[in-house]
Protein backbone atom coordinates (compact mmCIF):
# COMPACT_ATOMS: atom_id res chain seq x y z
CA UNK A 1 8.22 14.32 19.40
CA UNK A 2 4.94 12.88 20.24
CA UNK A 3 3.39 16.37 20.03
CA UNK A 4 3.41 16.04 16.27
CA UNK A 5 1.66 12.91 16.06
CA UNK A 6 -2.47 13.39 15.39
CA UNK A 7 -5.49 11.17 15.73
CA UNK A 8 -3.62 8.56 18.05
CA UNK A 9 -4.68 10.11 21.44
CA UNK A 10 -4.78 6.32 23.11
CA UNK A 11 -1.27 5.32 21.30
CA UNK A 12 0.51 9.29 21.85
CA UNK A 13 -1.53 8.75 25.96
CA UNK A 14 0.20 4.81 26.26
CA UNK A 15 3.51 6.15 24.47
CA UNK A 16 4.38 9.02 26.99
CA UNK A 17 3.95 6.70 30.00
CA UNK A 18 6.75 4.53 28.23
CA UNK A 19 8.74 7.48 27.85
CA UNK A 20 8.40 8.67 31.80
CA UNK A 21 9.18 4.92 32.79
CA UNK A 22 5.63 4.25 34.15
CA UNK A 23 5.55 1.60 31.63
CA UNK A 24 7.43 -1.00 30.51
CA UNK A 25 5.44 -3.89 29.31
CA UNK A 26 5.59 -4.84 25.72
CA UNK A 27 3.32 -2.92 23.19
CA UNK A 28 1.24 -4.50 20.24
CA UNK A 29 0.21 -1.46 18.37
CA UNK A 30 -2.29 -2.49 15.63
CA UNK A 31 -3.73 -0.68 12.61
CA UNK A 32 -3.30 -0.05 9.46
CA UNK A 33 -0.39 1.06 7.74
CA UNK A 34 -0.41 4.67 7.64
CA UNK A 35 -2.11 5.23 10.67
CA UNK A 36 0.94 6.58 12.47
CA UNK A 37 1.88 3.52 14.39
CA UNK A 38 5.44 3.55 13.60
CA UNK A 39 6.36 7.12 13.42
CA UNK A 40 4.69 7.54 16.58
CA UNK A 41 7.01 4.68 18.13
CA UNK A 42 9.71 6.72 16.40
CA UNK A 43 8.72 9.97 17.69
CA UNK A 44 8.30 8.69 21.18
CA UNK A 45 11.97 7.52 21.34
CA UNK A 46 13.10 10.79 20.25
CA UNK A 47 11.27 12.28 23.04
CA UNK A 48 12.71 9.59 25.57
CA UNK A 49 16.12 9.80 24.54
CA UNK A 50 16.57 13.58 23.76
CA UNK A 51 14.60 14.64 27.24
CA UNK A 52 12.80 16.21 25.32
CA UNK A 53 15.12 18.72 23.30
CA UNK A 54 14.55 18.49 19.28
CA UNK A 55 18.12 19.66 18.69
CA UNK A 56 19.33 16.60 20.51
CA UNK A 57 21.81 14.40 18.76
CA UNK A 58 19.81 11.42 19.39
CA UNK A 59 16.35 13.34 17.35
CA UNK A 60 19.65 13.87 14.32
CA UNK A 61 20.90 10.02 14.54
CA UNK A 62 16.99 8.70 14.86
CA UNK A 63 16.29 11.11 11.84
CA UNK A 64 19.19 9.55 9.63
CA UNK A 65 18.54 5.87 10.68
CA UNK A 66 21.47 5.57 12.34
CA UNK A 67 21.17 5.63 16.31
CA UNK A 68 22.71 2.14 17.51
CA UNK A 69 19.85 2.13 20.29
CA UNK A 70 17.00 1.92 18.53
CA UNK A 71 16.66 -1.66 17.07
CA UNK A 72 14.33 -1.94 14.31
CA UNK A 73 13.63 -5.28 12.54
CA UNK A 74 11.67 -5.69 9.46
CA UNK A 75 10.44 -9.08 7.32
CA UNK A 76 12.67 -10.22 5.35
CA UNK A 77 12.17 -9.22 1.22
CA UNK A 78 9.05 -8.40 3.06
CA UNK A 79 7.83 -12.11 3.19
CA UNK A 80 8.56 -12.94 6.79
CA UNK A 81 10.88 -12.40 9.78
CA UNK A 82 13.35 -15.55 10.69
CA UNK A 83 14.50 -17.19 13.40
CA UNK A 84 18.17 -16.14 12.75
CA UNK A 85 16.81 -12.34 12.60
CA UNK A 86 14.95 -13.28 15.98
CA UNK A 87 18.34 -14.82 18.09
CA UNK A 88 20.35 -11.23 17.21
CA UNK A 89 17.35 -9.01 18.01
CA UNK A 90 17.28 -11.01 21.88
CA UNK A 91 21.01 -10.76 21.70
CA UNK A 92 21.14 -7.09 21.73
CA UNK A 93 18.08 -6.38 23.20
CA UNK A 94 19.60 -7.74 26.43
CA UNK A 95 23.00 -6.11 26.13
CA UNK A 96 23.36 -2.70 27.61
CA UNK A 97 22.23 0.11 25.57
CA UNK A 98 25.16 2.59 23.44
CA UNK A 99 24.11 6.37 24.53
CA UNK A 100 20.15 5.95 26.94
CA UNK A 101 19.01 4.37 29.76
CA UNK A 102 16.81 2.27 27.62
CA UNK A 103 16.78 1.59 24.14
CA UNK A 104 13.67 0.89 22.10
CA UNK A 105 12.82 -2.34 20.22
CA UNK A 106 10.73 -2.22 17.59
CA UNK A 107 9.51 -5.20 15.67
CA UNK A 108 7.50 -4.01 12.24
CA UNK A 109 5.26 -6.89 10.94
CA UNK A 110 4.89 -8.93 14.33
CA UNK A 111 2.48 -10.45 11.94
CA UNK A 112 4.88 -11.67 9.94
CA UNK A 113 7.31 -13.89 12.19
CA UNK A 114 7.66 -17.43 11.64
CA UNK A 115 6.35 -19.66 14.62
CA UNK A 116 10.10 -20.42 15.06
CA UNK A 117 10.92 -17.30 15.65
CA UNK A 118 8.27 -16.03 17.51
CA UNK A 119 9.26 -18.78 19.91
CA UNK A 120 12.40 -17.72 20.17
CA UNK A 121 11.22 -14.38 21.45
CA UNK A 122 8.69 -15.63 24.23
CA UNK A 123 10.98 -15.64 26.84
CA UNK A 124 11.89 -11.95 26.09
CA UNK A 125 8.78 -10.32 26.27
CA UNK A 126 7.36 -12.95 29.42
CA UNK A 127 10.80 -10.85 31.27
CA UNK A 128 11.69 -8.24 29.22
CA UNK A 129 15.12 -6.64 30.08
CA UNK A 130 15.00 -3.88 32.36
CA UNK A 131 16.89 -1.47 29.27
CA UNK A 132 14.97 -2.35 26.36
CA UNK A 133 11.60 -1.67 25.76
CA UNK A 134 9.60 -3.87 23.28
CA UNK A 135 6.89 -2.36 20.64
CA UNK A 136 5.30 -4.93 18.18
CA UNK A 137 3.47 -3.44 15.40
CA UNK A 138 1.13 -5.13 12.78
CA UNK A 139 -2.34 -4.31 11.23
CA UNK A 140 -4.27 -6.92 13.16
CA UNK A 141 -4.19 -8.40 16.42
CA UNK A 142 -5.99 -11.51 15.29
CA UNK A 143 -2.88 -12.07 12.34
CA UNK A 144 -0.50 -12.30 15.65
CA UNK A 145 0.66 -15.07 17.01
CA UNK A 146 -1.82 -15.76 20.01
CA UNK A 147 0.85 -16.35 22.37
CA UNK A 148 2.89 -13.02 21.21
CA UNK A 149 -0.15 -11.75 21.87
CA UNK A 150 -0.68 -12.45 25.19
CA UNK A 151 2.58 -10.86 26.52
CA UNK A 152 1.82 -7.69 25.31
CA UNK A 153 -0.69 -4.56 26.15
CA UNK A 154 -2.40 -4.43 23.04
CA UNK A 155 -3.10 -0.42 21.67
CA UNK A 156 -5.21 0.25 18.72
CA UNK A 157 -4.58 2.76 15.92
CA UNK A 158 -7.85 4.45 14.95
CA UNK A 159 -8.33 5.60 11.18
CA UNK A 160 -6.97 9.02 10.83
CA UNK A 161 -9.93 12.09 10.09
CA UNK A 162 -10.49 12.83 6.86
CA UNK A 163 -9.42 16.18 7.10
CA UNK A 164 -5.93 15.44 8.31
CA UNK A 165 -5.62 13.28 5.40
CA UNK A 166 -6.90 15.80 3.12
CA UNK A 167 -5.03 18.74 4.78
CA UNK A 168 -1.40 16.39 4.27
CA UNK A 169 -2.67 15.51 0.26
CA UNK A 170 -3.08 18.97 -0.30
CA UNK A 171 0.21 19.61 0.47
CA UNK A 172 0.83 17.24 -2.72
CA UNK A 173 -1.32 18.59 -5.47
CA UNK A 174 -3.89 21.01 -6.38
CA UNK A 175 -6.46 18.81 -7.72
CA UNK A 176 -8.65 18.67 -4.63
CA UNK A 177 -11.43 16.01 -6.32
CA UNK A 178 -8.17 13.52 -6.46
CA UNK A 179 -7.14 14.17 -3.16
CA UNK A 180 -11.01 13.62 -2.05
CA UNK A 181 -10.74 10.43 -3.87
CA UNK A 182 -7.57 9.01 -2.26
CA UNK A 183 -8.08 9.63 1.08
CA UNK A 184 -11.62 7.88 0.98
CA UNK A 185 -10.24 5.13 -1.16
CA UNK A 186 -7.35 4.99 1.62
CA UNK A 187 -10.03 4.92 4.64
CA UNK A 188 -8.03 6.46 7.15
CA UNK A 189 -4.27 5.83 6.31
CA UNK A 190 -2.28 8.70 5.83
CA UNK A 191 0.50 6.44 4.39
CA UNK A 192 -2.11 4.45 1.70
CA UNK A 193 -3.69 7.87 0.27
CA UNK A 194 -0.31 9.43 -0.37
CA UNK A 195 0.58 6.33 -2.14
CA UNK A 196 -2.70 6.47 -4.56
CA UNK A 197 -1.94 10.24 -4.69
CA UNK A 198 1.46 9.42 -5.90
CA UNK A 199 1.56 6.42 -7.66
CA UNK A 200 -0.78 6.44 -10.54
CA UNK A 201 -3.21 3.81 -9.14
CA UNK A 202 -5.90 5.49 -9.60
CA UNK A 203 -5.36 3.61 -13.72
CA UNK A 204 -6.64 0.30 -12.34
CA UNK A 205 -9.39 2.01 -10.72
CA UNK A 206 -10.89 3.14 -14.21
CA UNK A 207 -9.96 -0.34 -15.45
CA UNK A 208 -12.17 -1.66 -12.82
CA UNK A 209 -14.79 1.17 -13.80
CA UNK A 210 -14.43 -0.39 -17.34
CA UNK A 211 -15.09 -3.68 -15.96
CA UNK A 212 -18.82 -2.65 -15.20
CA UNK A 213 -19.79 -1.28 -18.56
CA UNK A 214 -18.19 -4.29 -20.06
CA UNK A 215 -20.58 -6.77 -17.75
CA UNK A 216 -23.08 -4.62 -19.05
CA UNK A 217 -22.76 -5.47 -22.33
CA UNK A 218 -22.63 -9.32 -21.72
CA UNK A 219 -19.51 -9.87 -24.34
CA UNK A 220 -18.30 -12.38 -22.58
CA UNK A 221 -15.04 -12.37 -24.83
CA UNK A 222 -14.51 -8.75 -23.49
CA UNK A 223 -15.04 -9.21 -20.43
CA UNK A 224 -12.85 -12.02 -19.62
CA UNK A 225 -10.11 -10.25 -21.87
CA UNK A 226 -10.70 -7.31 -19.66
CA UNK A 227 -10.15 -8.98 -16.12
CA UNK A 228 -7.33 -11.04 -17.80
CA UNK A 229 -5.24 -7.36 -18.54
CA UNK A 230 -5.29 -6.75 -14.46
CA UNK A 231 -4.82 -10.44 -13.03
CA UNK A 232 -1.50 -9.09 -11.67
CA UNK A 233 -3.20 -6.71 -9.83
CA UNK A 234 -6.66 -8.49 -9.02
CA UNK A 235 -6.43 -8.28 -5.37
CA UNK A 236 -6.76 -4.38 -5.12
CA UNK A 237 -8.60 -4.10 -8.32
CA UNK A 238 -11.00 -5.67 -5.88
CA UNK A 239 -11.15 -3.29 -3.77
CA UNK A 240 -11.44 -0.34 -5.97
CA UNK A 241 -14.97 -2.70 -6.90
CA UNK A 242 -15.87 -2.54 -3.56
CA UNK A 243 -15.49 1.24 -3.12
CA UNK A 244 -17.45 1.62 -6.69
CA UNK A 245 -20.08 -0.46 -5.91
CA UNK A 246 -20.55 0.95 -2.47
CA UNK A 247 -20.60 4.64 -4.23
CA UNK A 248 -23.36 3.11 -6.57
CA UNK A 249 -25.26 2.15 -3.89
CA UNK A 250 -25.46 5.10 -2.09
CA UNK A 251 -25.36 7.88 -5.11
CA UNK A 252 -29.46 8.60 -4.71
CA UNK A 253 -29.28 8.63 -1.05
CA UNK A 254 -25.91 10.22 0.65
CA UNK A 255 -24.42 11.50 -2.62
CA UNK A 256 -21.95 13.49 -0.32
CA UNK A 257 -20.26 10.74 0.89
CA UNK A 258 -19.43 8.46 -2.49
CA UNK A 259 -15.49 8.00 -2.16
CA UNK A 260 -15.35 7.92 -6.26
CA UNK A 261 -16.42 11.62 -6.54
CA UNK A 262 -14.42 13.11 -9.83
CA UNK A 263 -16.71 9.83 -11.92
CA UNK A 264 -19.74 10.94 -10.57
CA UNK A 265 -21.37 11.22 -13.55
CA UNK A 266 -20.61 7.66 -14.98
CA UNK A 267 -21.10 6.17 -12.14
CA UNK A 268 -25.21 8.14 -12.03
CA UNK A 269 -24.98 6.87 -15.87
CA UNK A 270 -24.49 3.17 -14.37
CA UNK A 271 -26.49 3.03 -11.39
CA UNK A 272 -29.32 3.55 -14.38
CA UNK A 273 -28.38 0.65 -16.12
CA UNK A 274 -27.11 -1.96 -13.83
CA UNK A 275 -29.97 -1.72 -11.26
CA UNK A 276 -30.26 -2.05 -7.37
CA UNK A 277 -30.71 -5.68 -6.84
CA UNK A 278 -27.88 -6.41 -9.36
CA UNK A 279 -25.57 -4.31 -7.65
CA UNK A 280 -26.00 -5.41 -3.90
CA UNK A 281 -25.60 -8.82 -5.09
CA UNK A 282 -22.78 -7.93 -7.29
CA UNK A 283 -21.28 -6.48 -3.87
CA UNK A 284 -22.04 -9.39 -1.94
CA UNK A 285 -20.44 -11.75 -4.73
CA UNK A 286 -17.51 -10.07 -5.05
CA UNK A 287 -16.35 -9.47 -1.46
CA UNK A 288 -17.29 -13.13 -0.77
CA UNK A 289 -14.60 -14.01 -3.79
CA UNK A 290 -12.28 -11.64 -1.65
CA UNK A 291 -12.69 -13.56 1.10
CA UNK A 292 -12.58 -17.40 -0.33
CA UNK A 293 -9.73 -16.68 -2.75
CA UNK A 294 -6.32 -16.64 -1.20
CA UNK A 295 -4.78 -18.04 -4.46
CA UNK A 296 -3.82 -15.76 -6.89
CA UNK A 297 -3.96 -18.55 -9.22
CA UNK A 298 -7.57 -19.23 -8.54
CA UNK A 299 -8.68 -15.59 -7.97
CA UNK A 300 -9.08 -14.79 -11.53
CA UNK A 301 -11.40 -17.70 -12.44
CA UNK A 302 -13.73 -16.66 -8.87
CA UNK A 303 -13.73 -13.11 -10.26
CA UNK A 304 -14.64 -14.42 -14.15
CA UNK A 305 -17.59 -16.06 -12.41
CA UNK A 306 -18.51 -13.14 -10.04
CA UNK A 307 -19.35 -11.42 -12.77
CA UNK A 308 -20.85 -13.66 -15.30
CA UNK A 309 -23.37 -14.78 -12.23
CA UNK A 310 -23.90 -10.56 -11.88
CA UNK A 311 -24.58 -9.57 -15.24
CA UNK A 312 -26.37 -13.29 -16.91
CA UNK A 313 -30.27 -12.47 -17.40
């Protein structure tokens, strides 16, 4: 039910007037993943088709995955979603609904479609049947098609509070230093810290710690060899650089607030010996590589030269 979702008040506030029928327009929820924007599409049509009773047969069939009328469509080998995946969605979003009044459409990685088949869909949401109701979901508006866009009331998913995040994490492990660090790392998705939590990523995070003291040491033969071991996971090694970097930055003046908090004392040791100026322009370098490379081919070369640029004399 939408009770249980937290930290969306504009999505849960939007979502209950879809469930009492005062609205019917199209929804573009945006945000990141793990902000709640598809369980609370999920937990709204348990509330709309179970009137509001948890013990519903509609909450059990949504639970398992299986209620015929709520429509879910995903990208394909989570690359894109077709045009032949877009004709059957239309299909039976304008056929009459199984078991409700309305059945819900949702449409996870609107982001993702294919001009084709966002054309194909147009029509739909310009006139949406009066039995389905459409919910588009994707982590930015801009990455939509603009005129998907358009046809829809567009609600934003805030990052979650800390504490929430912290409060779920808990739940996961005792060792409250990691759980500090994943759910800054994760910056306000719910789904993203449970994955660091869970997943062992924190690894390529030290890597990317070892990176530093290896620039620092201007063995060039190292340090290539070293950025060479993660080039299959470059992209988010990135961002763990960004998040260290930032923490090195701000270590003498918030030291509170550093995301990185169970390295604290290598990162103090570092801050020493890399210097100020070098590390706001190795910040600046790095996220401009971030945002020039979209080649994975090319990304390892930018980052090679990020760092020889950073730590050269």
């Amino acid at each position: 039910m939408l009770s249980a979702v937290q930290g969306q008040s504009e999505g849960v506030r939007l979502l209950r007037r879809v469930v009492e029928g005062h609205v019917t327009t199209p929804l573009l929820l945006v945000g990141a993943d793990g902000t709640g924007r598809r369980f609370s599409v999920i937990e709204a049509a348990k509330e709309a088709f179970s009137k509001g009773d948890p013990e519903s047969i509609h909450c059990v069939q949504i639970t398992k995955g299986m209620h015929p009328d709520l429509v879910v469509v995903r990208p394909e080998d989570d690359k894109e979603i077709g045009v032949e995946a877009m004709r059957a969605l239309v299909e039976q979003a304008g056929s009459f609904p199984s078991m409700v009044s309305s059945r819900f459409v949702i449409i996870d990685g609107a982001d993702a479609m294919t001009t084709a088949a966002a054309n194909v869909l147009l029509k739909t949401l310009e006139e949406p049947p009066p039995t389905s109701r459409f919910f588009l979901l994707a982590e930015s508006a801009s990455a939509v098609l603009p005129t998907i866009r358009s046809r829809c009331g567009v609600v934003r998913y805030r990052p979650l509070p800390e504490k929430f995040i912290l409060d779920y994490l808990r739940e996961h492990t005792d060792d409250d230093a990691k759980a500090l660090v994943c759910c800054r790392l994760a910056e306000g998705s719910v789904g993203r810290a449970y994955q660091y939590l869970a997943s062992g990523r924190l690894s390529l995070r030290n890597k990317v710690l070892s990176l530093l003291k290896v620039g620092l040491s201007q063995d060039v033969s190292s340090l290539f060899s070293s950025i060479d071991e993660i080039e299959s996971d470059l992209d988010r090694g990135l961002r763990f650089l960004d998040h260290l970097l930032r923490d090195l930055l701000m270590l003498p003046h918030d030291p509170s607030r550093i995301t990185n908090v169970d390295v604290v004392d290598q990162l103090d040791a570092l801050r020493g010996q890399i210097g100020e100026a070098r590390l706001s322009a190795l910040l600046r370098e790095s996220r401009q590589v971030r945002e020039r490379s979209r080649s994975k081919i090319i990304l390892p070369f930018h980052v090679k030269a990020c760092f020889l640029a950073a730590f050269s004399d």
